[in-house]
C-alpha atoms as a PDB file:
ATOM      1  CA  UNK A   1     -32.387 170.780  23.021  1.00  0.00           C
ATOM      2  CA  UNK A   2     -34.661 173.710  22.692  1.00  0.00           C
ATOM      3  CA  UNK A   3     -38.395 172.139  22.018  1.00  0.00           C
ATOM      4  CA  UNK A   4     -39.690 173.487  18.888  1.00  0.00           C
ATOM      5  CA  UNK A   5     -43.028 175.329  18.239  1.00  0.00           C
ATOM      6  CA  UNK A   6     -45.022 172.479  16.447  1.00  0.00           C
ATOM      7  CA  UNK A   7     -48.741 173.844  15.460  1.00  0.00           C
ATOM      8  CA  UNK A   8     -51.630 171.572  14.384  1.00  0.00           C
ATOM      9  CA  UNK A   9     -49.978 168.583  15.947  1.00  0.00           C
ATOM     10  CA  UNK A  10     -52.259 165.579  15.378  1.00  0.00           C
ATOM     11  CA  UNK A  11     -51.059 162.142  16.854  1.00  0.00           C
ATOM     12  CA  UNK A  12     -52.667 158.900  15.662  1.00  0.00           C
ATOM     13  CA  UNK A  13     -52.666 155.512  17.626  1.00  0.00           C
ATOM     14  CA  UNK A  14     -49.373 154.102  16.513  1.00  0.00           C
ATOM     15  CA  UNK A  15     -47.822 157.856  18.114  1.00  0.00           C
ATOM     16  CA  UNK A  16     -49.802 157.226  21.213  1.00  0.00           C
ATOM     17  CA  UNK A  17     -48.948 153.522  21.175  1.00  0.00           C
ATOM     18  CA  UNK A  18     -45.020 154.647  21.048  1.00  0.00           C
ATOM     19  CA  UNK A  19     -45.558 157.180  23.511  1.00  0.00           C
ATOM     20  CA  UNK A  20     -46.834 154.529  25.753  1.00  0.00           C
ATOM     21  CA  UNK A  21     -43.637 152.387  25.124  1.00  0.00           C
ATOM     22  CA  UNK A  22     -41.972 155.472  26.297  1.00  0.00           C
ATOM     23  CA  UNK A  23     -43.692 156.031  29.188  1.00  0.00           C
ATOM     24  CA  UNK A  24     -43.251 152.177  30.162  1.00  0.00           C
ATOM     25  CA  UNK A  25     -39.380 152.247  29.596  1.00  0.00           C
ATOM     26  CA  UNK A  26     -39.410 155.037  31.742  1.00  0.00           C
ATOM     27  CA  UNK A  27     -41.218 153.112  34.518  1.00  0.00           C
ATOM     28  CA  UNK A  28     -39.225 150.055  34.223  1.00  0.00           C
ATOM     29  CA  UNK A  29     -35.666 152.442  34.664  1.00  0.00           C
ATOM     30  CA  UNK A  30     -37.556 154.067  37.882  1.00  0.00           C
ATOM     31  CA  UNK A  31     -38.377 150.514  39.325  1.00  0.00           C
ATOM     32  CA  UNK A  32     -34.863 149.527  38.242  1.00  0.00           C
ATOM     33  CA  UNK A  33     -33.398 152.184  40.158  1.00  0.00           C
ATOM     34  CA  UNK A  34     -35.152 150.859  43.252  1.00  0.00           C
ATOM     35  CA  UNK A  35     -35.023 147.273  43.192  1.00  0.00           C
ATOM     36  CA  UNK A  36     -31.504 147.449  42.144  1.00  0.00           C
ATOM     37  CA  UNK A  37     -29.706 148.687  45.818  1.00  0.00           C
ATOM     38  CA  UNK A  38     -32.860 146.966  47.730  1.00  0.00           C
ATOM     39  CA  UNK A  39     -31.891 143.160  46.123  1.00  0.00           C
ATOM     40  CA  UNK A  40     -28.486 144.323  46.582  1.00  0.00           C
ATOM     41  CA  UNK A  41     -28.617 145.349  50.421  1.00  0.00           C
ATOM     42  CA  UNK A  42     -31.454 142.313  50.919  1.00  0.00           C
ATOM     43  CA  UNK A  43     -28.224 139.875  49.666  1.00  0.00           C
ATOM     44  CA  UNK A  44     -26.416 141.342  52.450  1.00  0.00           C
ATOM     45  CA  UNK A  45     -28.175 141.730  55.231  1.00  0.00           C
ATOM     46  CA  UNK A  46     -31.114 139.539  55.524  1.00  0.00           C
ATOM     47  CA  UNK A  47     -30.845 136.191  56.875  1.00  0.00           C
ATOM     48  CA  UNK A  48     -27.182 136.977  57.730  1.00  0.00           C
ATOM     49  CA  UNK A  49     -25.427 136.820  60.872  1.00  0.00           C
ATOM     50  CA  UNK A  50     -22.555 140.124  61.258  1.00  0.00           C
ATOM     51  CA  UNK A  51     -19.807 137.762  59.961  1.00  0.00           C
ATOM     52  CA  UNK A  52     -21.744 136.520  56.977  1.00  0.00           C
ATOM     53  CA  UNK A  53     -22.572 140.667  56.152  1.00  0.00           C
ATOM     54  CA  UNK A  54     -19.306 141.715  56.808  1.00  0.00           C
ATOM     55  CA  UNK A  55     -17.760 139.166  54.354  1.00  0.00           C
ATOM     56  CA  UNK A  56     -20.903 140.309  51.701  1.00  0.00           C
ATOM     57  CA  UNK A  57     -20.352 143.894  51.945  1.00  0.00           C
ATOM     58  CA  UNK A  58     -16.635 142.820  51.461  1.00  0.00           C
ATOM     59  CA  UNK A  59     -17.179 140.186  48.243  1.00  0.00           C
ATOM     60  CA  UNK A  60     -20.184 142.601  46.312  1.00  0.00           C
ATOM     61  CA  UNK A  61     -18.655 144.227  43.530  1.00  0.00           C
ATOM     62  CA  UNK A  62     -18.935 148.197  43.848  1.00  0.00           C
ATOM     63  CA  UNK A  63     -17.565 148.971  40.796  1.00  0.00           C
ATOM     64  CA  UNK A  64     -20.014 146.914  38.702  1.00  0.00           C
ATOM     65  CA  UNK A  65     -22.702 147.848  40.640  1.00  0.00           C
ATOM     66  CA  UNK A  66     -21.914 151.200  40.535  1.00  0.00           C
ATOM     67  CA  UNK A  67     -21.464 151.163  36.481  1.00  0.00           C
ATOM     68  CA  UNK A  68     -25.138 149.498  36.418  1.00  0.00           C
ATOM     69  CA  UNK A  69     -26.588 152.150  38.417  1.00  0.00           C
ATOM     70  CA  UNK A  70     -25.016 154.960  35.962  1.00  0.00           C
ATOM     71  CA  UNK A  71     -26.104 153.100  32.894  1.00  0.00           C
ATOM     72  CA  UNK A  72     -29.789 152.859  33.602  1.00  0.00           C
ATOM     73  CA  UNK A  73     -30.743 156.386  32.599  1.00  0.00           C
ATOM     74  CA  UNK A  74     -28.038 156.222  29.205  1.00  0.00           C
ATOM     75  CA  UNK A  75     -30.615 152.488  28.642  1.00  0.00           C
ATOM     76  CA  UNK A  76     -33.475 154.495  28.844  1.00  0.00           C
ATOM     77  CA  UNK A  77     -32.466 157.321  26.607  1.00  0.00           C
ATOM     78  CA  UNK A  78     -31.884 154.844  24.030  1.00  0.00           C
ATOM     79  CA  UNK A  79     -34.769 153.460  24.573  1.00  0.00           C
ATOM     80  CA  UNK A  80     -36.905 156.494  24.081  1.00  0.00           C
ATOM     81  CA  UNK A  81     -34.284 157.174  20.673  1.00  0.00           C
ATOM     82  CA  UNK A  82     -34.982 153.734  19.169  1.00  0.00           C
ATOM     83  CA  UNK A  83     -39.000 153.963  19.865  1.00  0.00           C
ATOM     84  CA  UNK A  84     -38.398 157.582  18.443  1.00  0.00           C
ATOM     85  CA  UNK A  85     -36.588 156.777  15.930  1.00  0.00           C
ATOM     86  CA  UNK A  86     -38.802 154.015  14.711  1.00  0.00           C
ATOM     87  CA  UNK A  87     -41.928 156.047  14.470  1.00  0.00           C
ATOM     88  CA  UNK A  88     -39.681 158.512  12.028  1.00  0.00           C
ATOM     89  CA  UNK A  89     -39.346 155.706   9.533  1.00  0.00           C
ATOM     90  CA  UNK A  90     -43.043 154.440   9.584  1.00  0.00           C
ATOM     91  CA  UNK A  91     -45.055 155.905   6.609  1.00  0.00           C
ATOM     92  CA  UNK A  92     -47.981 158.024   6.626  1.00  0.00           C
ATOM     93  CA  UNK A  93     -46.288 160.313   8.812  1.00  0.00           C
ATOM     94  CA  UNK A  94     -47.406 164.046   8.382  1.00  0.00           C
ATOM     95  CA  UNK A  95     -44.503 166.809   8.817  1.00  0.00           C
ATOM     96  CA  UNK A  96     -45.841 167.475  12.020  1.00  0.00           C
ATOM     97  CA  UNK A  97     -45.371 164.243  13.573  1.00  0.00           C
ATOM     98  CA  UNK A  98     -41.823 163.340  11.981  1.00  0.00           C
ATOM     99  CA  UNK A  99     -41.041 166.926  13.707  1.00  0.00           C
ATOM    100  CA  UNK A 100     -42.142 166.069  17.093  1.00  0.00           C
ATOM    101  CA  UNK A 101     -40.670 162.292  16.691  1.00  0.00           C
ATOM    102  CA  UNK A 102     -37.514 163.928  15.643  1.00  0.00           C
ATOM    103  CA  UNK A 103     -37.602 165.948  18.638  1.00  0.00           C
ATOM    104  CA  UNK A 104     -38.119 163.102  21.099  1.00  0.00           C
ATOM    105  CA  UNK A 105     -35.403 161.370  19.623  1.00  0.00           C
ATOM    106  CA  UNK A 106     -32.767 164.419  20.129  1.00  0.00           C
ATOM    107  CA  UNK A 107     -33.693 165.014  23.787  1.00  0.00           C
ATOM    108  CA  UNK A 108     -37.080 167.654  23.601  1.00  0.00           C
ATOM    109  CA  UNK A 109     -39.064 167.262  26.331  1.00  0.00           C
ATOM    110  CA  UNK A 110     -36.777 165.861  29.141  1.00  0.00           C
ATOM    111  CA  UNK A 111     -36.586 162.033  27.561  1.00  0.00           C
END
């Protein structure tokens, strides 16, 4: 989505309180994609003797593990939609802001 061109743009502390929430889902789906393989290769290898790896790498399931990997970034999308989403709905909201919430929500800015 093309970002639009919002002038006079002034966020209050429930916007910057969201846009932490943002920023912290974000994190969380970065550490997730880290400590996901490493506990996943630690199961296998550490502590193990070749046998015991061999008959881990052989009894993990790739496919789910796989289909976790690929869903993190769809988890934090919605994430960012719902915390979006729920910032369009609170009142108060001046044009401005419902514009730029409405544009987090549909994908502006790389969320």
């Amino acid at each position: 989505m093309e970002c639009p061109d919002i002038r006079s743009l002034e966020l209050d502390r429930a916007d910057k309180e969201a846009l932490e929430e943002i920023r912290k889902a974000q994190r969380a789906g970065n550490l997730l994609e880290i400590v996901m393989p490493s506990g996943v290769l630690a199961t296998i290898f550490l502590g193990n003797n070749a046998a015991q790896a061999s008959y881990n790498i052989h009894s993990t399931d790739w496919v789910l593990f796989a289909r976790a990997m690929n869903a993190l970034p769809n988890l934090i999308r919605h994430r960012v939609s719902q915390v979006a989403k729920l910032r369009i709905l609170s009142g108060g909201l001046s044009n401005e802001q419902r514009q730029f919430w409405d544009a987090v929500d549909k994908g502006c800015g790389g969320y």
